[in-house]
N, C-alpha and C. Protein backbone atom coordinates (compact mmCIF):
# COMPACT_ATOMS: atom_id res chain seq x y z
N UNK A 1 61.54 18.09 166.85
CA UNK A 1 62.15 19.16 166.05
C UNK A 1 61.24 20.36 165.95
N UNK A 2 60.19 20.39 165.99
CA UNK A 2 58.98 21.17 165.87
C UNK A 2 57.81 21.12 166.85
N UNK A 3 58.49 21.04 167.97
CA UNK A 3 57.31 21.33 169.13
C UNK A 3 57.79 22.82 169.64
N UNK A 4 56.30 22.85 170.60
CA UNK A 4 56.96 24.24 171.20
C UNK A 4 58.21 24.34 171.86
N UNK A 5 58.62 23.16 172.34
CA UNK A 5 59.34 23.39 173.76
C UNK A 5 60.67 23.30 172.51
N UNK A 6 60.76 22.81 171.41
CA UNK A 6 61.89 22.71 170.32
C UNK A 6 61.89 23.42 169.29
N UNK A 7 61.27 24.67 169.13
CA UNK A 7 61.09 25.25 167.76
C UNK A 7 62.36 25.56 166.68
N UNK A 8 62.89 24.26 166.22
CA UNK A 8 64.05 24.19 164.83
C UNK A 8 64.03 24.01 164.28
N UNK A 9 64.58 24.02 163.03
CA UNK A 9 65.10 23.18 161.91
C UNK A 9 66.33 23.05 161.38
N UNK A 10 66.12 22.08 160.46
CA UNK A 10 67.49 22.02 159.33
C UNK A 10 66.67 21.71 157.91
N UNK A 11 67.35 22.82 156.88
CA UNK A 11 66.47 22.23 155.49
C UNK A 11 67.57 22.52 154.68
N UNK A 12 67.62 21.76 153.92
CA UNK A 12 68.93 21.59 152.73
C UNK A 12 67.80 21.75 151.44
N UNK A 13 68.20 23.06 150.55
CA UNK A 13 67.97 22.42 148.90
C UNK A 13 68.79 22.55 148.23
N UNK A 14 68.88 21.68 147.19
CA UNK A 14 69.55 21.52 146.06
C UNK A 14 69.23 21.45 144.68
N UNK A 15 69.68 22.38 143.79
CA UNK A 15 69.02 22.31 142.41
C UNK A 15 70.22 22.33 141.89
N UNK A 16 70.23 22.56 140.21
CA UNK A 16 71.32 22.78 139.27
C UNK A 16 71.50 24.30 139.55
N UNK A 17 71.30 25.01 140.59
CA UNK A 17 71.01 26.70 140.12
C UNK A 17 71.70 27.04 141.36
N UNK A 18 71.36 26.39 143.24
CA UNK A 18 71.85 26.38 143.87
C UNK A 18 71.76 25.46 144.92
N UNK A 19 72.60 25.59 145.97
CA UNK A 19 72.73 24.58 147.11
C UNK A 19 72.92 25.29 148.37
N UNK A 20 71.57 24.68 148.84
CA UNK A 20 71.61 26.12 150.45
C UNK A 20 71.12 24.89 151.39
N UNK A 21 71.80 25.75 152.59
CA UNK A 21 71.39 25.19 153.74
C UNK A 21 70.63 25.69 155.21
N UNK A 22 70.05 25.86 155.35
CA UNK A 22 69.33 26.85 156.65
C UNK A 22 69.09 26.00 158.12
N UNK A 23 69.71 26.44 158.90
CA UNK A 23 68.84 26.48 160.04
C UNK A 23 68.63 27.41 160.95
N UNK A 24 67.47 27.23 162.01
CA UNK A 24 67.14 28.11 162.24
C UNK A 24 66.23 27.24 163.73
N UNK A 25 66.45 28.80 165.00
CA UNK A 25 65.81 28.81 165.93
C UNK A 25 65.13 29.52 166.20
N UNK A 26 63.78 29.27 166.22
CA UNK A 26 62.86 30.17 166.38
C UNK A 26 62.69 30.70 167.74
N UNK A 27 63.48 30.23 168.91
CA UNK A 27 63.51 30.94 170.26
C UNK A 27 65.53 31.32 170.40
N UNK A 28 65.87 31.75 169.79
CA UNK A 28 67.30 32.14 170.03
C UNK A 28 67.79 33.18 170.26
N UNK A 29 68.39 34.34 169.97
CA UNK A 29 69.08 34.86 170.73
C UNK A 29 69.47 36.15 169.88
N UNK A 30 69.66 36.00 168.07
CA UNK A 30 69.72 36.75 167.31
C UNK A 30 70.87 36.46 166.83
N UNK A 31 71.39 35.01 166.75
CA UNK A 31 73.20 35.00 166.15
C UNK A 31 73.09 34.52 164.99
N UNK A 32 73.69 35.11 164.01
CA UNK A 32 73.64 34.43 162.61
C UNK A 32 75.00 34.01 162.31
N UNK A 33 75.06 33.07 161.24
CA UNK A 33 76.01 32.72 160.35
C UNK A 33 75.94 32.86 159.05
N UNK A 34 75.76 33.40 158.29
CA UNK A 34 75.85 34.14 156.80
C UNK A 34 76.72 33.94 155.78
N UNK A 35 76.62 33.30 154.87
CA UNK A 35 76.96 33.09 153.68
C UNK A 35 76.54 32.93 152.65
N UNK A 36 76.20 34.11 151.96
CA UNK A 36 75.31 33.67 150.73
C UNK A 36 75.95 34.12 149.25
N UNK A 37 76.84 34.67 149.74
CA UNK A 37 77.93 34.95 148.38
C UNK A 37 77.39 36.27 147.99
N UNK A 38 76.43 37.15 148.66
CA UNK A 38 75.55 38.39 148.13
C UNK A 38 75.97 39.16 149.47
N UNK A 39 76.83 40.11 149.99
CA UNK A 39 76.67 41.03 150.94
C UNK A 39 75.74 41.58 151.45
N UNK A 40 74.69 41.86 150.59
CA UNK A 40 73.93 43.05 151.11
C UNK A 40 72.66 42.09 151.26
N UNK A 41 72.76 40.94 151.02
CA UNK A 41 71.47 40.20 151.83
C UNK A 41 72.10 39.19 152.99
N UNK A 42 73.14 39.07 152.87
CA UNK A 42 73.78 38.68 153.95
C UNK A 42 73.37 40.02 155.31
N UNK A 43 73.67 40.74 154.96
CA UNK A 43 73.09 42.28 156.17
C UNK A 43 71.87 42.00 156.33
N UNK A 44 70.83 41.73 155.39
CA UNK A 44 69.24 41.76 155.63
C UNK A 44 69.15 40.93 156.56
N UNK A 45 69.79 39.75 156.04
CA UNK A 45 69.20 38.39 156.86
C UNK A 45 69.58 38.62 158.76
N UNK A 46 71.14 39.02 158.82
CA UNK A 46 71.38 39.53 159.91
C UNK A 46 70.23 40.49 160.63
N UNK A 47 69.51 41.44 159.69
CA UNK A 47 68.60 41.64 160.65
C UNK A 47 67.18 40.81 160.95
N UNK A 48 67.30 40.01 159.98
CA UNK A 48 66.22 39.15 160.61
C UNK A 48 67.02 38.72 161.56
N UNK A 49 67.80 38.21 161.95
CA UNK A 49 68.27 37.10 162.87
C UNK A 49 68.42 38.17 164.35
N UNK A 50 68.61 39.48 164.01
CA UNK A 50 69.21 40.05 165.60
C UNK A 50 67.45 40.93 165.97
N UNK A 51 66.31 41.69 164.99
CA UNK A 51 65.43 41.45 165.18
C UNK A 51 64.42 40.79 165.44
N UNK A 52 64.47 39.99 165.14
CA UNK A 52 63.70 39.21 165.44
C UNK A 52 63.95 37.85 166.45
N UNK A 53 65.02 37.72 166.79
CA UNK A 53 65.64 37.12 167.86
C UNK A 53 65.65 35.78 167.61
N UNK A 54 66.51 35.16 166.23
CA UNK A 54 66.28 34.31 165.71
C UNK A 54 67.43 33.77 165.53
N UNK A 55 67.97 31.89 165.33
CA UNK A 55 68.75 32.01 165.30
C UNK A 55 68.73 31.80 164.02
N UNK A 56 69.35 32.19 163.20
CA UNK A 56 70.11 31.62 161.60
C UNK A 56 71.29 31.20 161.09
N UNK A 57 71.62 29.82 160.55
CA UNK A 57 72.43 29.61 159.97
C UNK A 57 72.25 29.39 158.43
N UNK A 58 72.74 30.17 157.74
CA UNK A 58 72.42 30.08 156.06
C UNK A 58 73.54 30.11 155.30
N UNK A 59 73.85 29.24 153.77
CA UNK A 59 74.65 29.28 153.20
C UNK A 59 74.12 28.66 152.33
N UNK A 60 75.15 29.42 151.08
CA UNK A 60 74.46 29.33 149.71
C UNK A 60 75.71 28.96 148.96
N UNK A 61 75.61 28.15 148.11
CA UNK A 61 76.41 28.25 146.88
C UNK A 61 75.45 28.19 145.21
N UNK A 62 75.32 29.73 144.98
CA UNK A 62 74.74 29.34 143.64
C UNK A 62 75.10 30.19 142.68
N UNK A 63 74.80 30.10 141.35
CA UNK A 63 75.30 30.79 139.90
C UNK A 63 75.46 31.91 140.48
N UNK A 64 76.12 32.70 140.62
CA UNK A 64 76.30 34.33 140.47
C UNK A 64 76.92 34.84 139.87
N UNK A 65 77.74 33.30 138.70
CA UNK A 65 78.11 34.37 137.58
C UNK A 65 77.64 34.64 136.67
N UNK A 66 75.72 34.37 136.92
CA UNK A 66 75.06 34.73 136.06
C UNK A 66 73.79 35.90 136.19
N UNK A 67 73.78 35.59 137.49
CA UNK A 67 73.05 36.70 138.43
C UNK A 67 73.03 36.56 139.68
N UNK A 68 72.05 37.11 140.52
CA UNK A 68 71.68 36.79 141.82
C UNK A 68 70.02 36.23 142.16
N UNK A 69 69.51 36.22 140.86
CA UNK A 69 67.83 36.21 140.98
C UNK A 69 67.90 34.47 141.73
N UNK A 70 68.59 33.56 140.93
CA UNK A 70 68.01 32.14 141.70
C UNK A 70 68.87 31.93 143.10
N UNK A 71 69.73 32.59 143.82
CA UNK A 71 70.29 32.54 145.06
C UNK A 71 69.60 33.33 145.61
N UNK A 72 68.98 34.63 145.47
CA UNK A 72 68.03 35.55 146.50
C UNK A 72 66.71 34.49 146.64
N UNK A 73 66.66 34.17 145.42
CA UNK A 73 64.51 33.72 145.60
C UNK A 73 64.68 31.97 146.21
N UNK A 74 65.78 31.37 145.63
CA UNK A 74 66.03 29.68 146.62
C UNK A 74 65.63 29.97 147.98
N UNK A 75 66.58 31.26 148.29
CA UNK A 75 67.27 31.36 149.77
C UNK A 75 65.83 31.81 150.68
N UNK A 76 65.08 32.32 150.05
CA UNK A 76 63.42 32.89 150.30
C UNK A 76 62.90 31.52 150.41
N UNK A 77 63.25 30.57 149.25
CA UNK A 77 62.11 29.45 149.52
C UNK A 77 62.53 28.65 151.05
N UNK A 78 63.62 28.27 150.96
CA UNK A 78 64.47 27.12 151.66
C UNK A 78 64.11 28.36 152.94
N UNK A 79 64.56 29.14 153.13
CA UNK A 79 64.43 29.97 154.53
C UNK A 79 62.54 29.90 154.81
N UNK A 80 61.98 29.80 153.99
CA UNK A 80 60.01 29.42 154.37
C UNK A 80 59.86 28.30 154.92
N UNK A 81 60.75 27.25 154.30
CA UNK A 81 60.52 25.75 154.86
C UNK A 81 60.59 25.27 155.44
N UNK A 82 61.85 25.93 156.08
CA UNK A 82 62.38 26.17 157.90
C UNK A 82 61.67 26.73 158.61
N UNK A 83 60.80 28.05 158.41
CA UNK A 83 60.01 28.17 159.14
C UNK A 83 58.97 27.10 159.33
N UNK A 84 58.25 27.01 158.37
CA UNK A 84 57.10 26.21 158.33
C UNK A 84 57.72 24.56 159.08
N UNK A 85 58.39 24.30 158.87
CA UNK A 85 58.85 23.07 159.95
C UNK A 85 59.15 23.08 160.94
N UNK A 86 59.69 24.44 161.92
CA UNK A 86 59.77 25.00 163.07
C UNK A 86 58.74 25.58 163.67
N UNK A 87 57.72 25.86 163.00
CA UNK A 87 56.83 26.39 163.22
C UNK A 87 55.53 24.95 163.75
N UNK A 88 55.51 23.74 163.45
CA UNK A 88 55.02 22.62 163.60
C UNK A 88 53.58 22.99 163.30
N UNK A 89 52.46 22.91 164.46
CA UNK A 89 51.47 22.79 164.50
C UNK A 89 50.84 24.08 164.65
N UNK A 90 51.54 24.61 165.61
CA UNK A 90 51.45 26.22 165.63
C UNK A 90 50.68 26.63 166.81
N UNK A 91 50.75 25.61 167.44
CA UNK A 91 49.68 26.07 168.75
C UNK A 91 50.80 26.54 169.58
N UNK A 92 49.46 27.77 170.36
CA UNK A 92 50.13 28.61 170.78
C UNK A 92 50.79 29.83 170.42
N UNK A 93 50.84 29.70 169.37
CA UNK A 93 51.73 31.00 169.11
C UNK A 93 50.73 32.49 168.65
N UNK A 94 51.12 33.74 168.63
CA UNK A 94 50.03 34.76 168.15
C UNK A 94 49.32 34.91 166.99
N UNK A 95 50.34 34.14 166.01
CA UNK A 95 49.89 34.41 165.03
C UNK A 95 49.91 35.73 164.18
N UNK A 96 49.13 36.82 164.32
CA UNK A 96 49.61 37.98 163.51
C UNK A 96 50.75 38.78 164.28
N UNK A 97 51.29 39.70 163.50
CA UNK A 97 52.20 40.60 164.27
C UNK A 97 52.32 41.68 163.24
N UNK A 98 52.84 43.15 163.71
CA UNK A 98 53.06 44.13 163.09
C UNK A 98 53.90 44.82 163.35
N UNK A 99 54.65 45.63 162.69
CA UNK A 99 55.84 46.67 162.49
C UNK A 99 56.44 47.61 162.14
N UNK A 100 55.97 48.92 162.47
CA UNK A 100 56.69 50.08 161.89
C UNK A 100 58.09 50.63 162.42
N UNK A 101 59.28 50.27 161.44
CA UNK A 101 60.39 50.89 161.34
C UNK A 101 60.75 52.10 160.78
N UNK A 102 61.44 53.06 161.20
CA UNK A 102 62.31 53.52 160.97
C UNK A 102 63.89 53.90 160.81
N UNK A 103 64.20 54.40 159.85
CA UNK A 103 66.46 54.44 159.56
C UNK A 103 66.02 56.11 158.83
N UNK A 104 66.29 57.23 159.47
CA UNK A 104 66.50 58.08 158.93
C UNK A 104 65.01 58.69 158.44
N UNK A 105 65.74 59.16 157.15
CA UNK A 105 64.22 59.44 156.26
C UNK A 105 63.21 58.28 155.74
N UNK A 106 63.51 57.03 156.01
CA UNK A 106 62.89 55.98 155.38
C UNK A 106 61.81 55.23 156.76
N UNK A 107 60.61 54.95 156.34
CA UNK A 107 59.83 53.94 157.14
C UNK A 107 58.92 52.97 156.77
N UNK A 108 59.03 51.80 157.21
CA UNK A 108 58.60 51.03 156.43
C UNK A 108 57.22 50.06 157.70
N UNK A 109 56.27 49.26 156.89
CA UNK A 109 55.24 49.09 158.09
C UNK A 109 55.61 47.63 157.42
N UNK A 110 55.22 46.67 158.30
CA UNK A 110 54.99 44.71 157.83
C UNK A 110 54.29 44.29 158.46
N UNK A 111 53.02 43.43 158.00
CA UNK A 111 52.34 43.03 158.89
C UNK A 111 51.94 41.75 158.29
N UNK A 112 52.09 40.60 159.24
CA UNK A 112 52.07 39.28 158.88
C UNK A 112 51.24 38.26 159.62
N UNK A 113 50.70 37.40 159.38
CA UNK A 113 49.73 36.78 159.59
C UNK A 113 50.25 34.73 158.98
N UNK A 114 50.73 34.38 159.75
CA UNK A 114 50.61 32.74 159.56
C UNK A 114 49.66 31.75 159.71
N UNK A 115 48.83 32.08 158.44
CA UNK A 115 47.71 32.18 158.32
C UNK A 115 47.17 30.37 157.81
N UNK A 116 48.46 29.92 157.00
CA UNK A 116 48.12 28.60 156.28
C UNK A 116 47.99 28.97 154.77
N UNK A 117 48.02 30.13 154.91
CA UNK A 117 47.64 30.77 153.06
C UNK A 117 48.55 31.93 152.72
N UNK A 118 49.46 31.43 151.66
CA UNK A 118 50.71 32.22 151.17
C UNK A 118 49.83 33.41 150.35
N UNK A 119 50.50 34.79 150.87
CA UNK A 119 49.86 35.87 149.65
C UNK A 119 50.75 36.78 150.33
N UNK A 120 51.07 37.77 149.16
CA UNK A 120 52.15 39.05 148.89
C UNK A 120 51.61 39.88 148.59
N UNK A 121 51.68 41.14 149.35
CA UNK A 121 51.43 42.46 148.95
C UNK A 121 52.70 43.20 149.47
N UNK A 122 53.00 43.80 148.64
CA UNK A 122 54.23 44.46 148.43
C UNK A 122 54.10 45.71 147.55
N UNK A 123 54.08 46.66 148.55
CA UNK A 123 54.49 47.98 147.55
C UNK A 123 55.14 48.90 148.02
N UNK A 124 56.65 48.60 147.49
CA UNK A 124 57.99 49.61 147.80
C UNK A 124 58.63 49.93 146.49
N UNK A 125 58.45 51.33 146.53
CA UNK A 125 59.66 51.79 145.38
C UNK A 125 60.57 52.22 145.48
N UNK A 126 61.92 51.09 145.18
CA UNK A 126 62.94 51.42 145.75
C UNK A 126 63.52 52.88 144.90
N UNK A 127 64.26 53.55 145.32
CA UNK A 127 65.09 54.46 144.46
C UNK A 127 66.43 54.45 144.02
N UNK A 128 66.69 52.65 144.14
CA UNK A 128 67.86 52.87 142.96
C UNK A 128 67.57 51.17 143.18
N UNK A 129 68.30 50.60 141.63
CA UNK A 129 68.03 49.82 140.74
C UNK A 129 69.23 48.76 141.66
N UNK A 130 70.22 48.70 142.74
CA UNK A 130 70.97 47.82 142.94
C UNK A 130 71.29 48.27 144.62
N UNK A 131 71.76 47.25 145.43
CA UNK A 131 72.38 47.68 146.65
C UNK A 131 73.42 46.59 146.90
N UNK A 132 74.71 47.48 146.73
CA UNK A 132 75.94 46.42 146.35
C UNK A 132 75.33 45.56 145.36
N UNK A 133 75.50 44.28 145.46
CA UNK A 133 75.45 43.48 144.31
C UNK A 133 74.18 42.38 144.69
N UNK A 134 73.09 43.03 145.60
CA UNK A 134 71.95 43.23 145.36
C UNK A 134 70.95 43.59 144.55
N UNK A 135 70.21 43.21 143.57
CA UNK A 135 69.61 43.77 142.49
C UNK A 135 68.04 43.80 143.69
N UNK A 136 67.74 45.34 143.80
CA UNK A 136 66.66 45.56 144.48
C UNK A 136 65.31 44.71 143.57
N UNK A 137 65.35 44.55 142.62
CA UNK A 137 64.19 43.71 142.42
C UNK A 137 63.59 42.22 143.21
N UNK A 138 65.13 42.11 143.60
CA UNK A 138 65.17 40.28 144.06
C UNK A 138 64.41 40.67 145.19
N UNK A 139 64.38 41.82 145.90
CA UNK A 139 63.97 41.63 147.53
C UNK A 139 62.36 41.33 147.32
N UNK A 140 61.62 41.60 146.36
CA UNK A 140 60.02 40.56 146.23
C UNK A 140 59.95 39.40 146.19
N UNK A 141 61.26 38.96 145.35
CA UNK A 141 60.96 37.18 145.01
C UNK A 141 61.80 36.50 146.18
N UNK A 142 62.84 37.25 146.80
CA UNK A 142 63.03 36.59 148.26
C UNK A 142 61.64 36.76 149.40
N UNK A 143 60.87 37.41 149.59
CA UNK A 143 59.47 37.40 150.23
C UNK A 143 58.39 36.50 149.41
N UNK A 144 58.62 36.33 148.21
CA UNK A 144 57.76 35.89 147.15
C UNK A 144 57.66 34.10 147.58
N UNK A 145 59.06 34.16 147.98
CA UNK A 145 59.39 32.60 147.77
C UNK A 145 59.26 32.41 149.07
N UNK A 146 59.42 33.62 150.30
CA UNK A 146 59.43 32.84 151.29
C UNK A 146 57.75 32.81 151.70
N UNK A 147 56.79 33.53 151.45
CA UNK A 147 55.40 33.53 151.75
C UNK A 147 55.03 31.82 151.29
N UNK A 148 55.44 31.58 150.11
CA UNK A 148 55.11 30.94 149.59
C UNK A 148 54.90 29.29 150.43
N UNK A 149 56.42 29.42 150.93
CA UNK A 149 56.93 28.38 151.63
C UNK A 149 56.25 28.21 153.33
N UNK A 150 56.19 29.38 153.54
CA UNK A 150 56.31 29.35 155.32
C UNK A 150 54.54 29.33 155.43
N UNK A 151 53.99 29.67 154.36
CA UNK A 151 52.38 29.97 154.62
C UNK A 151 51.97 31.14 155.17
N UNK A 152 52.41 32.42 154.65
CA UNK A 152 51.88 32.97 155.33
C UNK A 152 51.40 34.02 154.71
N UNK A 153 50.25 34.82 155.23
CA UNK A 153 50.31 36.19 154.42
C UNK A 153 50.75 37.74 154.85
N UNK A 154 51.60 38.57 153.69
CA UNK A 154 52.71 39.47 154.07
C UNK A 154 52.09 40.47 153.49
N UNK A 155 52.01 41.57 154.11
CA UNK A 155 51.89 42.99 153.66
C UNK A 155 52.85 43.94 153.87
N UNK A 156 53.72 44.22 153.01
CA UNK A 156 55.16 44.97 152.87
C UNK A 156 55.01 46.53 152.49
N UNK A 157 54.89 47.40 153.27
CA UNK A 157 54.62 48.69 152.26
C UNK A 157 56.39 49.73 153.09
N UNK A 158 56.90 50.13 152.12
CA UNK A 158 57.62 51.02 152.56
C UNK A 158 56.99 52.77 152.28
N UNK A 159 56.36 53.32 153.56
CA UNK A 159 55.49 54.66 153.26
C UNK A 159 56.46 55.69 153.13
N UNK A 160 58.32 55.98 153.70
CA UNK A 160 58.81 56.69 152.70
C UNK A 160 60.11 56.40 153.11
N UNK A 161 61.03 57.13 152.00
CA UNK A 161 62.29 56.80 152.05
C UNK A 161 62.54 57.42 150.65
N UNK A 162 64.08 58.06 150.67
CA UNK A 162 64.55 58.27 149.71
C UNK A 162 66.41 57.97 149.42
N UNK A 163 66.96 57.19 150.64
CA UNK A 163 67.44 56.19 150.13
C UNK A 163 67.47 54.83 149.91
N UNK A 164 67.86 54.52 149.26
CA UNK A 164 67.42 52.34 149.06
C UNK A 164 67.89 51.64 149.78
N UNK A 165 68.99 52.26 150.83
CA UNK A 165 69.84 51.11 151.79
C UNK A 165 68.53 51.20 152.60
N UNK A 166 68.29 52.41 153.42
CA UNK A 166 67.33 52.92 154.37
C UNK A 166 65.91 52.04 153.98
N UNK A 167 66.01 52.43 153.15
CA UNK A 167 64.26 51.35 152.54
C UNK A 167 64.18 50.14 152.90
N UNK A 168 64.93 49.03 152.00
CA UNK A 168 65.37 48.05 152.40
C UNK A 168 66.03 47.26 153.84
N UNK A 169 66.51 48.14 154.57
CA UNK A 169 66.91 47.75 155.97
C UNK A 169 65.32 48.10 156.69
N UNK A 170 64.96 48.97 156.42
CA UNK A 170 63.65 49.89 157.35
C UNK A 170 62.64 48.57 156.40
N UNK A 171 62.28 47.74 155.95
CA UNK A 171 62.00 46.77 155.49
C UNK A 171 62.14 45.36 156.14
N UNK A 172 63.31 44.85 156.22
CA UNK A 172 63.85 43.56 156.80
C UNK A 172 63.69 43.44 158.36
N UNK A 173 64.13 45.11 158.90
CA UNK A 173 63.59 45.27 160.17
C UNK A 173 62.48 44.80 160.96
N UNK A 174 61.43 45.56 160.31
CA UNK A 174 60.29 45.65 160.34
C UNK A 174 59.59 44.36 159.85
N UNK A 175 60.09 43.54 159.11
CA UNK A 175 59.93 41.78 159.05
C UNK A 175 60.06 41.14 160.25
N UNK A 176 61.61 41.35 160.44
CA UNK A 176 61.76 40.55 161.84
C UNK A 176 60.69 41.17 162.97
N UNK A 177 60.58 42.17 162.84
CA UNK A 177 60.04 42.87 164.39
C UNK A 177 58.10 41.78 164.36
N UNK A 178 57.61 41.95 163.32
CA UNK A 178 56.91 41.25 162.72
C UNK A 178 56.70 40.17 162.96
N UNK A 179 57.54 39.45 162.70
CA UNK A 179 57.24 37.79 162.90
C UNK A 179 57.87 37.46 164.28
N UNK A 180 58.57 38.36 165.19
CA UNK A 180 58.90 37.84 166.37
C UNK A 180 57.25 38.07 166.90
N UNK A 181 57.13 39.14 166.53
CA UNK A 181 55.89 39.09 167.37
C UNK A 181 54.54 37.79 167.09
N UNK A 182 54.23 37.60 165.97
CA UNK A 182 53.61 36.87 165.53
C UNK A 182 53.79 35.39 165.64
N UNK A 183 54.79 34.90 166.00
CA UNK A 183 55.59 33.85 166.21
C UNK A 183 55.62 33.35 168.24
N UNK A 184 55.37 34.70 168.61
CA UNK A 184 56.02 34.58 170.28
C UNK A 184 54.79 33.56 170.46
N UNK A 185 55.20 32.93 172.27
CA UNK A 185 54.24 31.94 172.50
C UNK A 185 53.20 32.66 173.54
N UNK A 186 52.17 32.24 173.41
CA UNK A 186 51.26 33.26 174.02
C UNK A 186 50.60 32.49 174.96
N UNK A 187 51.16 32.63 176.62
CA UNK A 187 51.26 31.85 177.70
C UNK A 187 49.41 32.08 178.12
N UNK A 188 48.73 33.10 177.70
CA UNK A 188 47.26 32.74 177.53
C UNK A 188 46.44 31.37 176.95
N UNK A 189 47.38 31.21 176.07
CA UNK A 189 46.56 30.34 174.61
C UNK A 189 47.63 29.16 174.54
N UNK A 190 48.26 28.65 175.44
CA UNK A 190 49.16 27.22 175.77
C UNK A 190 48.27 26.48 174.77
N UNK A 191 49.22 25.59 174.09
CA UNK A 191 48.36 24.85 173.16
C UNK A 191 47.47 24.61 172.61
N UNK A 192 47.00 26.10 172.39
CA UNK A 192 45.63 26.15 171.43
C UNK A 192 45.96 26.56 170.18
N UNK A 193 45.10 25.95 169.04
CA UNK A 193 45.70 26.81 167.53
C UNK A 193 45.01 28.00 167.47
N UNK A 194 45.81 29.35 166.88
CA UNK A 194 44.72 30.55 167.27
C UNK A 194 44.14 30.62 165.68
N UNK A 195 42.87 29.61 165.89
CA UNK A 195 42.03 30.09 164.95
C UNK A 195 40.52 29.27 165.00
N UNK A 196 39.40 29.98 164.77
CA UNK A 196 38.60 29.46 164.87
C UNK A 196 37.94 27.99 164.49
N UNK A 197 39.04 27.65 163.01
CA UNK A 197 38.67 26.68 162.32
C UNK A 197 39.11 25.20 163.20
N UNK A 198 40.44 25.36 163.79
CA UNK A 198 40.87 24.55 164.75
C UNK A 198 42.45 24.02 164.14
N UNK A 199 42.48 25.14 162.86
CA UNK A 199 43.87 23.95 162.43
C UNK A 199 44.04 25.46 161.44
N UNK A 200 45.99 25.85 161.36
CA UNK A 200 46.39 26.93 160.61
C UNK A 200 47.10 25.65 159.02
């Protein structure tokens, strides 16, 4: 399930809050299946999946008739865990990767490192408080939860933008572009872990 030559998963969670399901190919093609009961992260995720050339299948059923905070930040965790189980041992792969996007007036940089050690830096100010029925706050604790999970460490800065769709897409972009790179297999370094210590 988690060798190079197989990089997949399947991860199911379930709480009283929600019930998601992910899978995911880390050598695919960019096709998603989307359901998370939230539109406008249903779009994000799509661009992870067509940037970053990934496959995704995700679906959610959780409270939203009370908010969106525990279906954005689950869907962050459960989408880390898949990585991190697709991701196996990790040999071979680059390891860091980086990304500057642009949409318009907005650009955003990501630079990520699967490192073995979850940490968030994040500094985007969005300029408006919702996108569709997106509450722009959630988009930290969906990175929050997924650093957490996948191991890795994320540096998120959006350097400008002055609309919030633009931010946020020039964001997710720039994720995927990110971790494809960081993720690719690096036909130099065939089954080596890239790190000095000998183990990510």
């Amino acid at each position: 399930m988690n060798s190079s030559a197989d990089r997949t998963a399947n991860v199911t969670r379930k709480t009283a809050e929600t019930n998601i399901r992910v899978a995911i190919n880390l050598d695919g093609t960019g096709q998603a299946k989307l359901a998370t009961g939230i539109g406008f992260l249903d779009h994000m995720l799509d661009q992870i999946a067509r940037h970053g050339l990934i496959d995704l299948d995700i679906s959610c059923e959780g409270d939203l008739h009370i908010d969106g905070h525990h279906t954005v930040e689950d869907i962050g965790i459960t989408l880390g865990q898949a990585f991190s189980q697709a991701m196996g041992d990790k040999k071979g792969i680059r390891r860091y990767g980086h990304s500057y996007v642009p949409l318009d007036e907005a650009l955003s940089r990501v630079v990520v490192d699967f490192s073995g050690r979850p940490g968030l830096h994040m500094d985007v100010k969005f300029t408006s408080g919702s996108l569709g029925a997106l509450d722009t706050q959630l988009v930290y604790e969906f990175f929050q939860g997924f650093v957490n999970h996948a191991l890795c460490t994320l540096h998120i800065d959006n350097l400008k933008g002055v609309n919030a769709h633009h931010q946020c897409e020039t964001i997710f972009k720039a994720f995927a572009r990110a971790v494809r790179a960081a993720l690719e297999l690096d036909p130099r370094s065939a089954g080596v872990i890239p790190s000095t210590k000998g183990s990510l």
